[in-house]
C-alpha atoms as a PDB file:
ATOM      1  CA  UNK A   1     -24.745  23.146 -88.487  1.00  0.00           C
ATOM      2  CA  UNK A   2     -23.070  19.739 -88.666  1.00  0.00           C
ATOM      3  CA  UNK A   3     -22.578  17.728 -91.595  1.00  0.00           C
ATOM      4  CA  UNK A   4     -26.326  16.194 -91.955  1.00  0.00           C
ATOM      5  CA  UNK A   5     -27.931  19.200 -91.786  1.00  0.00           C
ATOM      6  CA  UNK A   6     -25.400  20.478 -94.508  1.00  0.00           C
ATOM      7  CA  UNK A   7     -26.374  18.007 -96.923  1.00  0.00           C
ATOM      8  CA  UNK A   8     -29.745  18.005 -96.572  1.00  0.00           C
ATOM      9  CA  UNK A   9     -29.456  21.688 -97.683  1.00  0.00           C
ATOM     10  CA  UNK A  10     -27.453  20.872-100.525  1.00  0.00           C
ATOM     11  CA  UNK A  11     -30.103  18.092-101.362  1.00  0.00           C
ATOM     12  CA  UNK A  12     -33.134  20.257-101.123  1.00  0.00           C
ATOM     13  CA  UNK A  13     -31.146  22.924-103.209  1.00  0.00           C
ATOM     14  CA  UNK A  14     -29.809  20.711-105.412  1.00  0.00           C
ATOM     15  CA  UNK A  15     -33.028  18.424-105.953  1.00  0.00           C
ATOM     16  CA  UNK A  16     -30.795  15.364-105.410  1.00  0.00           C
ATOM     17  CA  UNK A  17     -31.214  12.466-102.568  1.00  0.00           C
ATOM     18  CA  UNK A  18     -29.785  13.247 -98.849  1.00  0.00           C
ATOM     19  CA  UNK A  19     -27.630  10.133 -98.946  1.00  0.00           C
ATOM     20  CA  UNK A  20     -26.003  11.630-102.271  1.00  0.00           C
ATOM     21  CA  UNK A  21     -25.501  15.181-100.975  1.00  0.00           C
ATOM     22  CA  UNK A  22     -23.656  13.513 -98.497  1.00  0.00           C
ATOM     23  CA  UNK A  23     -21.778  11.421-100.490  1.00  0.00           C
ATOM     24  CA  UNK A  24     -20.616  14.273-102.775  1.00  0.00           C
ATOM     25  CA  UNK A  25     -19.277  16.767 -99.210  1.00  0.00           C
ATOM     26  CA  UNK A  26     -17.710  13.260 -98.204  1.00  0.00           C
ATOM     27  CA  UNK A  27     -15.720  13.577-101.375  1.00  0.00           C
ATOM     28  CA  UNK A  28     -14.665  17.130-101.329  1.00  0.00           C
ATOM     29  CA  UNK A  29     -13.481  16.999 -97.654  1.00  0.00           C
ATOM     30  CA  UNK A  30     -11.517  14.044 -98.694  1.00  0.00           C
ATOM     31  CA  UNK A  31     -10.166  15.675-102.091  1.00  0.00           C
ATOM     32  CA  UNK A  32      -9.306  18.602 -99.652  1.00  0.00           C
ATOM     33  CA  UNK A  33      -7.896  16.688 -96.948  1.00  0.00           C
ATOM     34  CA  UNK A  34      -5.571  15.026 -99.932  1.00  0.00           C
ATOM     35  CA  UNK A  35      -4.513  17.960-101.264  1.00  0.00           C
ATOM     36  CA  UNK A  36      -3.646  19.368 -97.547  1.00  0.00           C
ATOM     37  CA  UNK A  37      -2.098  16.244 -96.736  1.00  0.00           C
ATOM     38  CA  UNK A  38       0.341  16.617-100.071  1.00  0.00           C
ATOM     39  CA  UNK A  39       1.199  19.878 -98.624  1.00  0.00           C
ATOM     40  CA  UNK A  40      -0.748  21.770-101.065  1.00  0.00           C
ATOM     41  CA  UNK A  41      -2.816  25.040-100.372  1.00  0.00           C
ATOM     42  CA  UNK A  42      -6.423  25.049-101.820  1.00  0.00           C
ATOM     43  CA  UNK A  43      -8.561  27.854-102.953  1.00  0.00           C
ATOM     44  CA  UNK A  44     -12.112  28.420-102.987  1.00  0.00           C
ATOM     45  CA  UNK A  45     -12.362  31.225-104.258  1.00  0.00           C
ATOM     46  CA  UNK A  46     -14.793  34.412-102.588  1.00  0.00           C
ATOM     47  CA  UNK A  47     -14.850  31.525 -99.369  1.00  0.00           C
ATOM     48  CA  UNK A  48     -10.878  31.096 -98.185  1.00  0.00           C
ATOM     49  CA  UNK A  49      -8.066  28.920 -98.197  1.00  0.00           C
ATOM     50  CA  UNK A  50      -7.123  26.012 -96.478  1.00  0.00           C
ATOM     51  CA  UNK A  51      -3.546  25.436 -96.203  1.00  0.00           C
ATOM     52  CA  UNK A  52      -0.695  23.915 -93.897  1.00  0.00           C
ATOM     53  CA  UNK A  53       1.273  25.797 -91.248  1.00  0.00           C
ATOM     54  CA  UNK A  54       4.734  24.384 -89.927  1.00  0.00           C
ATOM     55  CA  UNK A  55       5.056  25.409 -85.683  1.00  0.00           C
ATOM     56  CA  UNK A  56       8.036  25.939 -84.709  1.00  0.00           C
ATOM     57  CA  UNK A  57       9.706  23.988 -82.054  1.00  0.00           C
ATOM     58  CA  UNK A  58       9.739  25.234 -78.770  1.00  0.00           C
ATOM     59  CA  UNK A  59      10.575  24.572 -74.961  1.00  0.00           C
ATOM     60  CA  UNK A  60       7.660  24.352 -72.964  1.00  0.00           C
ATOM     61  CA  UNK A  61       7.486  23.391 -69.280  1.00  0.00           C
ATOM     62  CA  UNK A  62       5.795  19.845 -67.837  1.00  0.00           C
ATOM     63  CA  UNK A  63       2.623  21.185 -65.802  1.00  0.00           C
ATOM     64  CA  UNK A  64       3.111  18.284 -63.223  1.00  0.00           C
ATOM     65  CA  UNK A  65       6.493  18.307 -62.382  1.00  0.00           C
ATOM     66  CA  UNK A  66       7.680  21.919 -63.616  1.00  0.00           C
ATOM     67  CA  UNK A  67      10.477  20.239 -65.304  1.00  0.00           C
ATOM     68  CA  UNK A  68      11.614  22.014 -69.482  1.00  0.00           C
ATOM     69  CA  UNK A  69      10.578  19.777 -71.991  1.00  0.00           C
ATOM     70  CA  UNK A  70      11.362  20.034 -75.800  1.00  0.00           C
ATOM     71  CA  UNK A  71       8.154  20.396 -78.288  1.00  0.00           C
ATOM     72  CA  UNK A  72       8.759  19.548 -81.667  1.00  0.00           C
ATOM     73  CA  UNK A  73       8.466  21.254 -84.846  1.00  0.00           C
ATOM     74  CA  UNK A  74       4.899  20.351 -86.070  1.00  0.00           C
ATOM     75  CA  UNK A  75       2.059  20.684 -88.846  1.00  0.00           C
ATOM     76  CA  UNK A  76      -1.614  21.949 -88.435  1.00  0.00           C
ATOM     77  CA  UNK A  77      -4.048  22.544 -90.798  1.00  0.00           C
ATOM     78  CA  UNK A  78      -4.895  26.140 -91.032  1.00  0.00           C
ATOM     79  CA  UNK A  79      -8.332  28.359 -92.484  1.00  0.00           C
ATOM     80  CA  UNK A  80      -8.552  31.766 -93.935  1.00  0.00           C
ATOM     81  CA  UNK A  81     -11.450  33.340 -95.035  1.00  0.00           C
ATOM     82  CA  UNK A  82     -11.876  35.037 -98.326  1.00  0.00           C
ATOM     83  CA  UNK A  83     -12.605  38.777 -98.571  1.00  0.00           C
ATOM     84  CA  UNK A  84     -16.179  38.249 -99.377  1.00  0.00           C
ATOM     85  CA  UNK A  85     -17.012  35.504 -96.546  1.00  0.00           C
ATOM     86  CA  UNK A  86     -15.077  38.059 -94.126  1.00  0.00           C
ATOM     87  CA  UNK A  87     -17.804  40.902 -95.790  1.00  0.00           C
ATOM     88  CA  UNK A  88     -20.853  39.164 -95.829  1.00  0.00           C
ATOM     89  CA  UNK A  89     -20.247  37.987 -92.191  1.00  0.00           C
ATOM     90  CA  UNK A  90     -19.344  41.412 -90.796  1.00  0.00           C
ATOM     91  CA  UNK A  91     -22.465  42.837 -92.648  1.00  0.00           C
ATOM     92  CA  UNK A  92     -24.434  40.711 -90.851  1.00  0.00           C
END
């Protein structure tokens, strides 16, 4: 499902317009992608979390020339479902 066919769920659900279903999961993704980008974890609860994990740097090798290279230390947004998302999927 991509983001069009989300919000014309939410619309038909909701008994709003398409346009303002989307406008309203435009907001929350961006709310979410602040709050992610401030370093802060957020919960929804009985669906997951969405926090930041740090990588640790690393040596890695160059795939053309074989030669060690140094990866950084860097940040990735990270997803973990809630107990009851992880239940009603597995029930399924």
């Amino acid at each position: 499902m991509n983001k069009k066919q989300l919000a014309g769920k939410v619309a038909g659900k909701m008994n709003i317009t398409k346009a303002k279903a989307e406008r309203i999961i435009d907001s929350a993704l961006g709310f979410i992608s602040e709050a992610l980008i401030k370093g802060e974890k957020v919960r929804l609860v009985g669906f997951g979390n969405f926090l930041v994990r740090t990588r640790k740097g690393r040596v890695g090798r160059n795939p053309q020339t074989g030669a060690q290279i140094t990866i950084g230390q860097s940040k990735a947004p990270a997803f973990v479902p809630g107990i009851n998302l992880k239940k009603s999927i597995k029930s399924k």
